[in-house]
Protein backbone atom coordinates (compact mmCIF):
# COMPACT_ATOMS: atom_id res chain seq x y z
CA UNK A 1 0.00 0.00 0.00
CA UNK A 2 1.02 3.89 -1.11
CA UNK A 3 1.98 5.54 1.90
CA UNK A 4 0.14 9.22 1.10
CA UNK A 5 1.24 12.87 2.21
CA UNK A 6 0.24 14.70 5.11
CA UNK A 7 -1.72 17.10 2.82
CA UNK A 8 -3.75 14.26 0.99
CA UNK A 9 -4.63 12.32 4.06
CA UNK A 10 -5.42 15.58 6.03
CA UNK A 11 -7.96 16.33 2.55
CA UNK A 12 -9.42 13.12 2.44
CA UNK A 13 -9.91 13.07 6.15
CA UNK A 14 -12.15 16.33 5.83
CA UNK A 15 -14.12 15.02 2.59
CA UNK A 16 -14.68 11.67 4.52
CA UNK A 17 -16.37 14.18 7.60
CA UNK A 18 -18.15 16.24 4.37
CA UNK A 19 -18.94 13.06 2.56
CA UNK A 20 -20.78 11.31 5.53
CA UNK A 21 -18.53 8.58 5.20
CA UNK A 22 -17.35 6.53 7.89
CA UNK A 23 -16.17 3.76 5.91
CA UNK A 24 -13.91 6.34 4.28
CA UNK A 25 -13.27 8.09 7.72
CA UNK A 26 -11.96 4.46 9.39
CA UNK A 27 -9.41 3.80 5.65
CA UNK A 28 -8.14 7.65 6.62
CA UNK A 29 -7.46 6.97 10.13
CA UNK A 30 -5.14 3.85 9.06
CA UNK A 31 -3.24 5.59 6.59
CA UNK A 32 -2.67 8.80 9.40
CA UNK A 33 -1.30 6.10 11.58
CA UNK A 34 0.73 3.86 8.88
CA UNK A 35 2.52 7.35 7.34
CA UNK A 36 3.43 8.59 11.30
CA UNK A 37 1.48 11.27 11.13
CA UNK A 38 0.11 12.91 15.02
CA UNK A 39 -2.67 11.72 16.20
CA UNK A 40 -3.58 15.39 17.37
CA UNK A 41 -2.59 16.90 13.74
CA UNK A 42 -5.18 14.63 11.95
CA UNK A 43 -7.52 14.86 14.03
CA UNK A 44 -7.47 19.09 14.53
CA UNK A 45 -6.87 19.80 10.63
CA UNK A 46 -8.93 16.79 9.32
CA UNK A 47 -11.61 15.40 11.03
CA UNK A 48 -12.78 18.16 13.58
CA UNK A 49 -11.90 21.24 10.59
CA UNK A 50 -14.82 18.95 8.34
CA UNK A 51 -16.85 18.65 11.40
CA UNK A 52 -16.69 22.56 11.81
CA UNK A 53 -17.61 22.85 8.03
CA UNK A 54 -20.93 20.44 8.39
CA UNK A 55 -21.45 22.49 11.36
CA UNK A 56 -21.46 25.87 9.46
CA UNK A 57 -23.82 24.23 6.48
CA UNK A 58 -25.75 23.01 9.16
CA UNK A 59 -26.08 26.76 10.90
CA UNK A 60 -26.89 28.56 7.17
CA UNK A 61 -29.77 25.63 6.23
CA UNK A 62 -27.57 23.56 3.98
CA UNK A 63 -28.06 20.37 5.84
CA UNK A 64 -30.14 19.08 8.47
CA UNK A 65 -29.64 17.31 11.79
CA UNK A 66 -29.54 13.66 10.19
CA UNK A 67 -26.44 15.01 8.56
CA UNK A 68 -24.88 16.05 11.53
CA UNK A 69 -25.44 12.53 12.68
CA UNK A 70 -24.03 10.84 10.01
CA UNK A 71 -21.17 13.09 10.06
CA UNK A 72 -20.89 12.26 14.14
CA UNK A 73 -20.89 8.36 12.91
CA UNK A 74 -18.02 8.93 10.62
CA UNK A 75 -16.39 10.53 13.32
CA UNK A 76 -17.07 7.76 15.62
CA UNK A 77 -15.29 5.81 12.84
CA UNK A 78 -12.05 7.62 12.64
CA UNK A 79 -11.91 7.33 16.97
CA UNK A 80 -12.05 3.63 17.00
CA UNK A 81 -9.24 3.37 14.77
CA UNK A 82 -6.91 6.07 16.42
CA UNK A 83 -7.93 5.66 20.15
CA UNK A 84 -6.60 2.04 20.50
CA UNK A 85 -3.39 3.19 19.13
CA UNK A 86 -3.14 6.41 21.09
CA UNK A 87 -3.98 4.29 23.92
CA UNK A 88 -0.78 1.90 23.52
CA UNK A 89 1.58 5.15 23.13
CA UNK A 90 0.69 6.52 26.02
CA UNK A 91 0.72 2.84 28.21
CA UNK A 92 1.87 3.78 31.74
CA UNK A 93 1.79 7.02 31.54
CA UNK A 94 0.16 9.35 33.68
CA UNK A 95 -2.64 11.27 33.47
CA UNK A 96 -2.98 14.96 33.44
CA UNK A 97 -5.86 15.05 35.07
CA UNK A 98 -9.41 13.51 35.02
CA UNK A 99 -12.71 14.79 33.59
CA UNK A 100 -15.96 13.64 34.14
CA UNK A 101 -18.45 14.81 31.61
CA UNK A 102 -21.97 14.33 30.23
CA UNK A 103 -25.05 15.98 28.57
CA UNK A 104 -26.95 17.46 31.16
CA UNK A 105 -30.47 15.94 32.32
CA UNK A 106 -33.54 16.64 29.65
CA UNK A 107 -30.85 16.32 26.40
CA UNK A 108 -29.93 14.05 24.22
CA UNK A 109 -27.21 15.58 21.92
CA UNK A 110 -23.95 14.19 22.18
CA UNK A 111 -21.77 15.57 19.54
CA UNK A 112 -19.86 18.50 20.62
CA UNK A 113 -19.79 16.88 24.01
CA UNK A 114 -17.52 13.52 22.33
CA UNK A 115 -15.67 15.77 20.68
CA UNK A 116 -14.49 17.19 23.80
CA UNK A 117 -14.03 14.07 25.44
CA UNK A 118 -12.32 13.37 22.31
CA UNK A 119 -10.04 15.64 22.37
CA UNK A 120 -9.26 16.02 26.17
CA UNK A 121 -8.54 11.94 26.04
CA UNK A 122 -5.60 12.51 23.32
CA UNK A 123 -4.76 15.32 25.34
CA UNK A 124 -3.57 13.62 27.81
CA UNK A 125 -6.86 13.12 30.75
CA UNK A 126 -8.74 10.47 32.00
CA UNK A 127 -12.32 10.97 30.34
CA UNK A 128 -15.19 9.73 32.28
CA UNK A 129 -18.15 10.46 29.51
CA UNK A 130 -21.31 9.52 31.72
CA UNK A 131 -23.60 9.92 28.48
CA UNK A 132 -26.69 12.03 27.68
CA UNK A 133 -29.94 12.90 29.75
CA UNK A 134 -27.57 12.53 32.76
CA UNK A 135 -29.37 13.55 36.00
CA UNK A 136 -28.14 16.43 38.30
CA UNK A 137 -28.07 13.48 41.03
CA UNK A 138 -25.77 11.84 39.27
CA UNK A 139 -22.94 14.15 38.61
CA UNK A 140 -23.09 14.98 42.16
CA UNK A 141 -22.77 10.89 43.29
CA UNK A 142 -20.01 10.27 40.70
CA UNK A 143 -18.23 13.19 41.46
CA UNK A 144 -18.11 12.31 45.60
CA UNK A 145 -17.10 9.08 44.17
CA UNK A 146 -14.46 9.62 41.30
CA UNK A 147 -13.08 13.06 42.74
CA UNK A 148 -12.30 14.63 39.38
CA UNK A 149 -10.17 17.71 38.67
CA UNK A 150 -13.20 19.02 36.21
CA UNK A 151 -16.72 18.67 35.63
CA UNK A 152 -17.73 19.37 32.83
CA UNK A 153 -21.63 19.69 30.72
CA UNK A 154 -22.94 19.85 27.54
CA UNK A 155 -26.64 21.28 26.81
CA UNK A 156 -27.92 21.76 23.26
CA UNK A 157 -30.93 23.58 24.32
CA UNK A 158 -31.75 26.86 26.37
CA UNK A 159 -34.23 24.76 28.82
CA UNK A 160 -31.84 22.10 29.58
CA UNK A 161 -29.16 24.65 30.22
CA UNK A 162 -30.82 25.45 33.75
CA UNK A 163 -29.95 22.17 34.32
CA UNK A 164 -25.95 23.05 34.55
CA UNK A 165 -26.72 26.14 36.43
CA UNK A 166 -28.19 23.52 39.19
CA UNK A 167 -25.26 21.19 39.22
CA UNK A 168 -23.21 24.41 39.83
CA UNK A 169 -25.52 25.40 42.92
CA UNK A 170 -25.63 21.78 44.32
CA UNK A 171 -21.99 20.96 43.98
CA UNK A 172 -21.82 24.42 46.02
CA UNK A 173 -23.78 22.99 48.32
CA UNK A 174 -22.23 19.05 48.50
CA UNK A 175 -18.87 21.35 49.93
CA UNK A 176 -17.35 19.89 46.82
CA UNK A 177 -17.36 23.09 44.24
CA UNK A 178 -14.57 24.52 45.41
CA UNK A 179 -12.02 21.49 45.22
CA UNK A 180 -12.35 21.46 41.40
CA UNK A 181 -13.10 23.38 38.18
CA UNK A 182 -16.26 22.96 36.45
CA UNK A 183 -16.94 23.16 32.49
CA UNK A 184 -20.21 24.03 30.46
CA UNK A 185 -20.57 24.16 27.13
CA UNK A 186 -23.54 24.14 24.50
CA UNK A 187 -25.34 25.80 21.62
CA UNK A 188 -27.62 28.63 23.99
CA UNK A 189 -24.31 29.33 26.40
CA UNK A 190 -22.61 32.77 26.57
CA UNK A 191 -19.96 33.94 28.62
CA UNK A 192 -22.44 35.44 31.18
């Protein structure tokens, strides 16, 4: 097999995202890792740059949410192949920190949230992803439990955003706020 440049794979890697193609996505991902080229490189300036375009054609009407989906799938595609090997590079070393995340209670949408946990994990952190819909109740319990560094949320909608707002308040109130950072992130969030 034709070992390709950085330039083609990094191209084909963003028409694979564009494309919907996760069959194409997964053939990219081995050719990144039989040419040597960094894990973090293909997957900032090939996947995630033709996730950002779907996201943009997405935002002016050009697509529609099963798009986005299909486009998450290929994505999905592309992790299984580079995560294993990431995984084996980085054998006994240690962490930088761990992250617990999840969608917040009320909401399903997953996608920016994995590709945060995406990228923290080949960062360098432990990633606990608890999922979607995940209960207020719950991030409190695993967090007594797990003591991470961060907590972090996703919401995708402005009524399950209140929901992160109360995790804030009741990890306040647990005593347990203060010993570590929290993240939020989502569609209807501002700085304020």
């Amino acid at each position: 097999m034709q070992v390709l440049s950085r330039e083609s794979i990094i191209k084909r890697a963003i028409e694979a995202i564009m494309t919907l193609n996760d069959t194409m996505a997964q053939s990219v991902a081995m050719e990144a890792l039989e040419a040597g080229i960094e894990l973090e490189y293909v997957l900032e300036e090939g996947f995630y740059a033709g996730i950002i375009k779907i996201e943009e054609m997405f935002k002016d009407g050009k697509v529609f949410l099963p798009h986005m989906i299909a486009a998450a799938e290929a994505m999905k595609a592309r992790i299984n192949t580079l995560m294993p090997s990431k995984e084996a590079t980085d054998y006994g070393m240690k962490y930088k920190g761990t992250i617990l995340i999840g969608t917040i209670e009320g909401d399903i949408h997953s996608i920016g949230k994995d590709i945060v946990a995406t990228s923290l994990q080949i960062d360098g952190y432990e990633v606990i992803n608890l999922g979607v819909d995940v209960p207020v109740e719950t991030f409190i319990e695993k967090t007594m439990a797990i003591c991470p560094d961060v907590v972090a949320t996703s919401a995708l909608m402005s009524i399950t955003m209140t929901n992160q707002l109360t995790l804030e308040k009741e990890l306040a109130e647990a005593g347990i706020h203060d010993s570590l950072k929290t993240m939020v992130g989502g569609t209807p969030l501002t700085l304020e």
